[in-house]
Protein backbone atom coordinates (compact mmCIF):
# COMPACT_ATOMS: atom_id res chain seq x y z
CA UNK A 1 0.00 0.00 0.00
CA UNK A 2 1.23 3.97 -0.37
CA UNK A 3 0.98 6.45 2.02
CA UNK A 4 -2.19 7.80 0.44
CA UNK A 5 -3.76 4.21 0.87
CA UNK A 6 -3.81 3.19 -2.88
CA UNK A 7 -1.81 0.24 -4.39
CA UNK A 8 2.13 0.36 -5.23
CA UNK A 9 2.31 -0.08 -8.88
CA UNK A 10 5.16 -3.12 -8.79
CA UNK A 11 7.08 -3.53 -11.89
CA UNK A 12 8.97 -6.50 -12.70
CA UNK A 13 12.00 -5.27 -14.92
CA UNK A 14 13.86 -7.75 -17.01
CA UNK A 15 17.75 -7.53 -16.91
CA UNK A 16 19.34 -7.66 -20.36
CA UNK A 17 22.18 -10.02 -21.37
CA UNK A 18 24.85 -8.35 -22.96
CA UNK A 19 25.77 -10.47 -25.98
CA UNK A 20 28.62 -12.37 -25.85
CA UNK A 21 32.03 -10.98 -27.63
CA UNK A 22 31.19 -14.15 -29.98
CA UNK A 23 28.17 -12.30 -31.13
CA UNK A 24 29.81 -9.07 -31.48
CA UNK A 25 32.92 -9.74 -33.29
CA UNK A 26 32.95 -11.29 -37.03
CA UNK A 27 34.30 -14.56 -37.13
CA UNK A 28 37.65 -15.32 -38.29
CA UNK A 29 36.37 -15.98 -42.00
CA UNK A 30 35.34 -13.05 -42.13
CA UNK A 31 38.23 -11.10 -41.31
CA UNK A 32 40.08 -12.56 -43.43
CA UNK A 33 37.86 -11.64 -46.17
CA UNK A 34 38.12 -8.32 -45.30
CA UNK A 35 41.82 -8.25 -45.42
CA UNK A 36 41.82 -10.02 -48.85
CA UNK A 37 39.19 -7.07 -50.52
CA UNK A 38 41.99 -4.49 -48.94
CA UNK A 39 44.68 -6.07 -50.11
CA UNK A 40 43.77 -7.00 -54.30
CA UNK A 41 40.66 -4.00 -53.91
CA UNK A 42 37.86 -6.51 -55.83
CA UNK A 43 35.62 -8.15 -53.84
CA UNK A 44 35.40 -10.91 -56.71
CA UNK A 45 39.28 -11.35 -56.35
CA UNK A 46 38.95 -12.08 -52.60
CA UNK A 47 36.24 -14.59 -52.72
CA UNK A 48 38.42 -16.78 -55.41
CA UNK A 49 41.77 -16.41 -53.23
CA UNK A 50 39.54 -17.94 -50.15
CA UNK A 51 37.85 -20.15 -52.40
CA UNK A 52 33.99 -18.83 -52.34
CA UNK A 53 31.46 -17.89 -54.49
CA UNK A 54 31.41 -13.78 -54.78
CA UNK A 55 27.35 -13.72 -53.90
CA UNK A 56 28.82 -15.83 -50.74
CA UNK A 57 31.33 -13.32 -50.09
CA UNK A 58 28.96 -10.43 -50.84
CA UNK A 59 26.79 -11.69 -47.95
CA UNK A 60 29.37 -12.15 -45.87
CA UNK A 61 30.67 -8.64 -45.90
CA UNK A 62 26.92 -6.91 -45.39
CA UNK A 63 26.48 -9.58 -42.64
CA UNK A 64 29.41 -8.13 -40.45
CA UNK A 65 28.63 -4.89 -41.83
CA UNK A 66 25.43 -5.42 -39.66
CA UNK A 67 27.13 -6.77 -37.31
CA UNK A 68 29.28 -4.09 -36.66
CA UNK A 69 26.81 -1.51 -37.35
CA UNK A 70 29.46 0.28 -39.84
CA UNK A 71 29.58 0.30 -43.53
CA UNK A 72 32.83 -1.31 -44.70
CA UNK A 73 33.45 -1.66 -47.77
CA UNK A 74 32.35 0.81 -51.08
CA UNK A 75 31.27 -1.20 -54.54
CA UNK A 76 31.19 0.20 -57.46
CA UNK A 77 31.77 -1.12 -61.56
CA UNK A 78 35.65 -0.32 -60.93
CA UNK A 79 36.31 -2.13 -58.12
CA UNK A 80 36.06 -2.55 -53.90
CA UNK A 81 37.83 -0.17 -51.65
CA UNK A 82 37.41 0.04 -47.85
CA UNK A 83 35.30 3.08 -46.33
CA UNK A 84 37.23 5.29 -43.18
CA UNK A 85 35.67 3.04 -40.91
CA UNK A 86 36.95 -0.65 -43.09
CA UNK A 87 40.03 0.79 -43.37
CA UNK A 88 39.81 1.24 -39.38
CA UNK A 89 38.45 -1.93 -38.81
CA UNK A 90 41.00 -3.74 -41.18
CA UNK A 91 43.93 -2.55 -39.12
CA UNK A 92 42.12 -3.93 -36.15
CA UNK A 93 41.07 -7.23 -38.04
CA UNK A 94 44.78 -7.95 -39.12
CA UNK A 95 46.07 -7.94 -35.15
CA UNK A 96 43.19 -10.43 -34.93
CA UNK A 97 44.18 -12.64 -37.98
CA UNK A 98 47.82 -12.17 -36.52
CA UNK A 99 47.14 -13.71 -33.07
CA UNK A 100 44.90 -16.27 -34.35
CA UNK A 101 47.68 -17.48 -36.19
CA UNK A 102 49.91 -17.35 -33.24
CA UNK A 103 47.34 -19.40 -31.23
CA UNK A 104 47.01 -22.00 -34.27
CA UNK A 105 51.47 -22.30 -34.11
CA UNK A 106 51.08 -22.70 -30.85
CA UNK A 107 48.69 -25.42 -30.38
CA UNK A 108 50.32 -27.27 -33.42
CA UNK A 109 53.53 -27.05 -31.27
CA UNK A 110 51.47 -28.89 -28.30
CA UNK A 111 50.25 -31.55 -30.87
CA UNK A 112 53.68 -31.88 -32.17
CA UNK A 113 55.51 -32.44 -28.63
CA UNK A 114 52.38 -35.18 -27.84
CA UNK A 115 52.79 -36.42 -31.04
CA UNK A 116 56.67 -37.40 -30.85
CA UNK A 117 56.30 -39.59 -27.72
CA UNK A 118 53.79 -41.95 -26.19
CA UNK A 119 54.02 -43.81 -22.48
CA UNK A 120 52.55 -46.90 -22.42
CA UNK A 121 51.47 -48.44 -19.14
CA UNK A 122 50.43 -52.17 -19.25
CA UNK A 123 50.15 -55.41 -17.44
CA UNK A 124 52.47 -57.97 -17.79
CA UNK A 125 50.69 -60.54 -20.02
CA UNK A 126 49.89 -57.73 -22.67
CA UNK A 127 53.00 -55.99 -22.25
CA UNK A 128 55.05 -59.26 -23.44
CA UNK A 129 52.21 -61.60 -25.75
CA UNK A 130 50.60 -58.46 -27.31
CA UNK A 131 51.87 -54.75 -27.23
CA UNK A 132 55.23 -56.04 -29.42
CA UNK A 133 52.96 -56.64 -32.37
CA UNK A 134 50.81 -53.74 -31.61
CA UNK A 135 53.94 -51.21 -31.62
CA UNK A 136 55.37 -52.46 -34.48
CA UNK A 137 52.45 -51.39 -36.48
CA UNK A 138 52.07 -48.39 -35.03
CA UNK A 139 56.08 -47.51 -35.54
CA UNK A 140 54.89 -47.99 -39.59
CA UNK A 141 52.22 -45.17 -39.45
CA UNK A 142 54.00 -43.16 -36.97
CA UNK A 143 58.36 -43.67 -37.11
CA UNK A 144 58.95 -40.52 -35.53
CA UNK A 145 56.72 -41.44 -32.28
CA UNK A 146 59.00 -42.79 -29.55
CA UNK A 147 57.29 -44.92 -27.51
CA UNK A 148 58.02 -46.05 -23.93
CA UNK A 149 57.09 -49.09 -22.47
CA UNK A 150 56.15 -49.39 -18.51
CA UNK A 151 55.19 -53.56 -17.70
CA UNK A 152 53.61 -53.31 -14.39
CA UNK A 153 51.21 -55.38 -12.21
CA UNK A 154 47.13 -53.41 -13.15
CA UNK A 155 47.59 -51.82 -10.08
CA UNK A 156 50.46 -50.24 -11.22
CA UNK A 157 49.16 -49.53 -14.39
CA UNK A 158 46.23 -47.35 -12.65
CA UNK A 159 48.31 -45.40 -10.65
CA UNK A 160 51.08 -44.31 -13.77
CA UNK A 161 47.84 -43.27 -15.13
CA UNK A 162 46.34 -41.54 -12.65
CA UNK A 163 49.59 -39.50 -12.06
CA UNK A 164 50.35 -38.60 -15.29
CA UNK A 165 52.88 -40.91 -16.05
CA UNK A 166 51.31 -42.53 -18.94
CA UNK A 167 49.39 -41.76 -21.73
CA UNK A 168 47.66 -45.07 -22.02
CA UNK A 169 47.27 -48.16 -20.24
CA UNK A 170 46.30 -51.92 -20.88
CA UNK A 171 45.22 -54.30 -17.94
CA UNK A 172 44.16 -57.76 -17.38
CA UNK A 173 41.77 -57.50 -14.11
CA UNK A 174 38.40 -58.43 -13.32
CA UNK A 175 37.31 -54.84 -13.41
CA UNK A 176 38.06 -51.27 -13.93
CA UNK A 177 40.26 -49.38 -11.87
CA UNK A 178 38.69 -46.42 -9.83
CA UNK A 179 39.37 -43.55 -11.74
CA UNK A 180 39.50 -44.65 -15.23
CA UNK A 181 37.73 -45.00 -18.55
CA UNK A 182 38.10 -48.03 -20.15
CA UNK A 183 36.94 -50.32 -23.86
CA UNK A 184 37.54 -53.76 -24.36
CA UNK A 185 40.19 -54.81 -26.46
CA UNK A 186 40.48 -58.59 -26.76
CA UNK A 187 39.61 -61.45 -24.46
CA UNK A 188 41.40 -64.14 -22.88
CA UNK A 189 41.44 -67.67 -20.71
CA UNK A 190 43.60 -68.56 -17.87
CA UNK A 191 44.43 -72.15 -17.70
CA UNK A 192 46.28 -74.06 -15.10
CA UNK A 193 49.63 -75.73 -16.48
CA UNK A 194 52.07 -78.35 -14.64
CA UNK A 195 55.14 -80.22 -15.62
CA UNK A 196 54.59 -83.26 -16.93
CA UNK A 197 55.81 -85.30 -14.44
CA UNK A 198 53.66 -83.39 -11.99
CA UNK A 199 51.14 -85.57 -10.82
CA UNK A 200 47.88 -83.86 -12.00
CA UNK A 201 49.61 -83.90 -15.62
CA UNK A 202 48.39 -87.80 -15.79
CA UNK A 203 44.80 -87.44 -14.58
CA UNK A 204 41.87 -87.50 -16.89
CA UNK A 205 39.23 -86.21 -14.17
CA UNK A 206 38.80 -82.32 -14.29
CA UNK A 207 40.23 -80.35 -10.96
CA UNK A 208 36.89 -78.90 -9.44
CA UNK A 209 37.37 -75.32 -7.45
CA UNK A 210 37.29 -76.55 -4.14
CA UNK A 211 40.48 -78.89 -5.03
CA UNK A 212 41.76 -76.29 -6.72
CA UNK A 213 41.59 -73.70 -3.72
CA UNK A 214 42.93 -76.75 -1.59
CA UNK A 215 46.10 -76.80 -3.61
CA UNK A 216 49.50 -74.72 -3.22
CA UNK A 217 49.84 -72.77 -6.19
CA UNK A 218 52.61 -71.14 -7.99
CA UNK A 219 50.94 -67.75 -8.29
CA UNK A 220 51.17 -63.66 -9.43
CA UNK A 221 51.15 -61.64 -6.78
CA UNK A 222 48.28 -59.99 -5.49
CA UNK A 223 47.60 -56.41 -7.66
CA UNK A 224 48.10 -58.40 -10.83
CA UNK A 225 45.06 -59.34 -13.32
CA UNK A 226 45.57 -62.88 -13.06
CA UNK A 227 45.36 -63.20 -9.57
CA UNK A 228 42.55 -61.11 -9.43
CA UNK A 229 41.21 -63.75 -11.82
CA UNK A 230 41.90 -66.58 -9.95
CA UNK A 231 40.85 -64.80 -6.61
CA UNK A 232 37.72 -64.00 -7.75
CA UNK A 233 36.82 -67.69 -9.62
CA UNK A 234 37.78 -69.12 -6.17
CA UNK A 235 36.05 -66.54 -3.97
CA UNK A 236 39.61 -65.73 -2.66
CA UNK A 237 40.61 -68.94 -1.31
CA UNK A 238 43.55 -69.22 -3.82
CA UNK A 239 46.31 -70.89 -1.62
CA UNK A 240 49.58 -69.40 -2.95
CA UNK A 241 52.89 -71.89 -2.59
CA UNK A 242 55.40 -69.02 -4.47
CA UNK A 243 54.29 -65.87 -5.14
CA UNK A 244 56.43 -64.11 -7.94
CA UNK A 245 55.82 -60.85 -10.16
CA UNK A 246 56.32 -61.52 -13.56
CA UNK A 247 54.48 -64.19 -15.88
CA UNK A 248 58.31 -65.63 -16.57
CA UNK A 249 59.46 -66.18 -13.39
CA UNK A 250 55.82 -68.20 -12.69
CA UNK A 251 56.22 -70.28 -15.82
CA UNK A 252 60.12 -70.96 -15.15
CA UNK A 253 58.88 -72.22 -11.86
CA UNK A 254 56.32 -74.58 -13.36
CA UNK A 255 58.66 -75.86 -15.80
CA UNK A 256 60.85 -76.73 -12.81
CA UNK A 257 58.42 -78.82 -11.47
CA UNK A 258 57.99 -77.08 -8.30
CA UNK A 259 53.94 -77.36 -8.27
CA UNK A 260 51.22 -76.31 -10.84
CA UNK A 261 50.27 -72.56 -11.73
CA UNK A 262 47.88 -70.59 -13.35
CA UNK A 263 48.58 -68.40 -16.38
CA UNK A 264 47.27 -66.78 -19.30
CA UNK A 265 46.78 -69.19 -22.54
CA UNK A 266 48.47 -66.44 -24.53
CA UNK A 267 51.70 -67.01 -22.52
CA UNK A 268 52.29 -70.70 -22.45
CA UNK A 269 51.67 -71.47 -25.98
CA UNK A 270 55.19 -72.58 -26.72
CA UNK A 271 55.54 -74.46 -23.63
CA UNK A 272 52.79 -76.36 -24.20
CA UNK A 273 53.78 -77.46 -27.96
CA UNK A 274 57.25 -77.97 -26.17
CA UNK A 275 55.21 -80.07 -23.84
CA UNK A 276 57.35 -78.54 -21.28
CA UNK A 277 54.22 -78.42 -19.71
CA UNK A 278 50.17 -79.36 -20.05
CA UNK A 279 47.37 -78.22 -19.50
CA UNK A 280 45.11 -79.32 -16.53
CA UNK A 281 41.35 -79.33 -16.92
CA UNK A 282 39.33 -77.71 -14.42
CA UNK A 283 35.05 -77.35 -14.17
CA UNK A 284 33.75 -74.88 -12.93
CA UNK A 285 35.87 -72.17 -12.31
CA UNK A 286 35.27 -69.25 -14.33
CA UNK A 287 38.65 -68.43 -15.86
CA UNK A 288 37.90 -66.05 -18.26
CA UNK A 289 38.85 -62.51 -18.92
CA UNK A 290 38.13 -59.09 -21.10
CA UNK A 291 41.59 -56.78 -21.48
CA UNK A 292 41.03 -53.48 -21.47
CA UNK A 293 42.69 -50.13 -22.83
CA UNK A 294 42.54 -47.85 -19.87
CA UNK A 295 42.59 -44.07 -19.56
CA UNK A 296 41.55 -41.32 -16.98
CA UNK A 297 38.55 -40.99 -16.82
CA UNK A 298 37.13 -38.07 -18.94
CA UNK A 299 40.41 -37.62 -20.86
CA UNK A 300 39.45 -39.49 -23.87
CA UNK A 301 42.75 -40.93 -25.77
CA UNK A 302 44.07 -38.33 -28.94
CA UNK A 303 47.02 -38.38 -30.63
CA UNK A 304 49.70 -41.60 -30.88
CA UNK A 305 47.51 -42.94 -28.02
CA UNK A 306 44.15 -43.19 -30.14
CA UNK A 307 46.31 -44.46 -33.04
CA UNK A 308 47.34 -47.65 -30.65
CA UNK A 309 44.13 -48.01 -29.03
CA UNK A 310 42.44 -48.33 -33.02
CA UNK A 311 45.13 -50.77 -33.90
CA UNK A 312 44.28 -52.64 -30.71
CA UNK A 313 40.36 -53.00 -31.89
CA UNK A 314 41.22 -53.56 -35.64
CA UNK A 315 43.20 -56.70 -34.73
CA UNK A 316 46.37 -55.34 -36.61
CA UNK A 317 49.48 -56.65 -34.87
């Protein structure tokens, strides 16, 4: 109410958005059309040096005439030539160009320096049985990458991603890191393998879980795909008579004789046509796997990286 008893008259007032500097400032396109018309003074001979129509480039220049709220440029049967105010705005339109160009050297610098190295990060079993192939096609499309190759344990892979350390990773585990984006890449079996003189080499009856959980195992350590595997086909009763940290030392072992193990079917291929060792069956124990490509999360792969990670899918290698 006012004082005089009557009712305030309340108006609701809208705030205007000031339009954005993208709004108010021709696009790059079009300052470089303007700099062309200044520079050869014939609208027709601009549009061919960009490689337009001239109606196109006719509309362009009234559109950031409106735009600007300034007449430009002048037409006439003899030619183009800039008004006060083009000539004004060409100066200005030319630092514009200038540092656009600057920005474009720049980030093709940044591409560059990604471009000339790649970290890999990757679990043992890929890092030995599948990157090799992988890298060697990649060196064809891209010799003057240099690539570096860290074999770790997943868990290790994860954190060399997570700190920077690596520009892509491959792991082996029964999931996906915290942390991470992640595609399958190929799939894989883990088998269990003993010497042949090993007892269970000569027996036709499959190993069930419970006898396999029973059993001292030459195993991976604990971080590692496989044994995440293993620990969760056997609810994490796996029984572990050596633990070692690379797939070599665990098959070197089994060759010895020293008790049965459980590795990858991509790294005991030899060994078995060798019949350095066999295979054991088992029922009922899930023993399969996906591998993954792994990145952070968010950060999708570009450069060398995305190269890799297609050659990965495309089953080159």
């Amino acid at each position: 109410m006012t004082a005089g008893g009557g009712t305030e008259d309340t108006r609701h007032t809208e705030r205007r958005v000031p339009a954005t500097l993208a709004h108010r400032v021709p696009d790059l396109g079009a300052l470089e059309l303007l700099l062309a018309v200044a520079r050869l003074g014939s609208l027709g001979g601009a549009a061919r040096e960009l490689g337009i129509t001239q109606p196109a480039a006719s509309s362009r220049v009234r559109s950031m005439e409106r735009q600007l709220g300034l007449a430009l440029v002048d037409r006439s049967p003899r030619g183009s030539r800039l008004t006060d105010a083009g000539a004004l705005v060409t100066d200005w339109a030319r630092r514009v160009v200038e540092a656009a160009e600057a920005f474009d050297a720049g980030a093709q610098a940044l591409r560059d320096r990604r471009d000339s190295r790649l970290r890999v990060a990757a679990s043992m079993t890929i890092a030995e049985y599948l990157l090799p192939g992988w890298l060697i096609a990649l060196r064809a499309r891209r010799p003057d990458t240099a690539v570096s190759l860290l074999a770790g344990n997943s868990a290790v892979v994860a954190e060399r991603l997570l700190a920077g350390e690596a520009d892509l990773g491959f792991v082996e585990g029964v999931s996906v890191p915290p942390g991470l984006d992640s595609v399958v890449i190929a799939h894989d079996r883990l088998i269990v393998v003993a010497a042949p003189a090993h007892p269970w080499a000569r027996r036709r009856r499959p190993i069930e879980a419970a006898e396999l959980a029973a059993t001292p195992l030459i195993l991976r350590e604990k971080g590692s795909g496989t044994r995440q595997v293993l620990d969760a086909a056997l609810g994490g009763l796996a029984r572990p008579l050596i633990e070692l940290s690379s797939t070599t030392a665990v098959k070197a072992a089994a060759v010895s004789g020293a008790g049965p193990a459980v590795l990858s079917e991509l790294a005991v291929g030899d060994e078995l046509t060798l019949r350095r060792l066999v295979t054991v069956p088992v029922e009922d124990v899930a023993l399969r796997r996906d591998l993954r490509a792994v990145w952070p999360a968010g950060h999708r792969p570009a450069g060398p990286a995305r190269e890799l990670l297609t050659l990965t899918r495309s089953g080159n290698g």
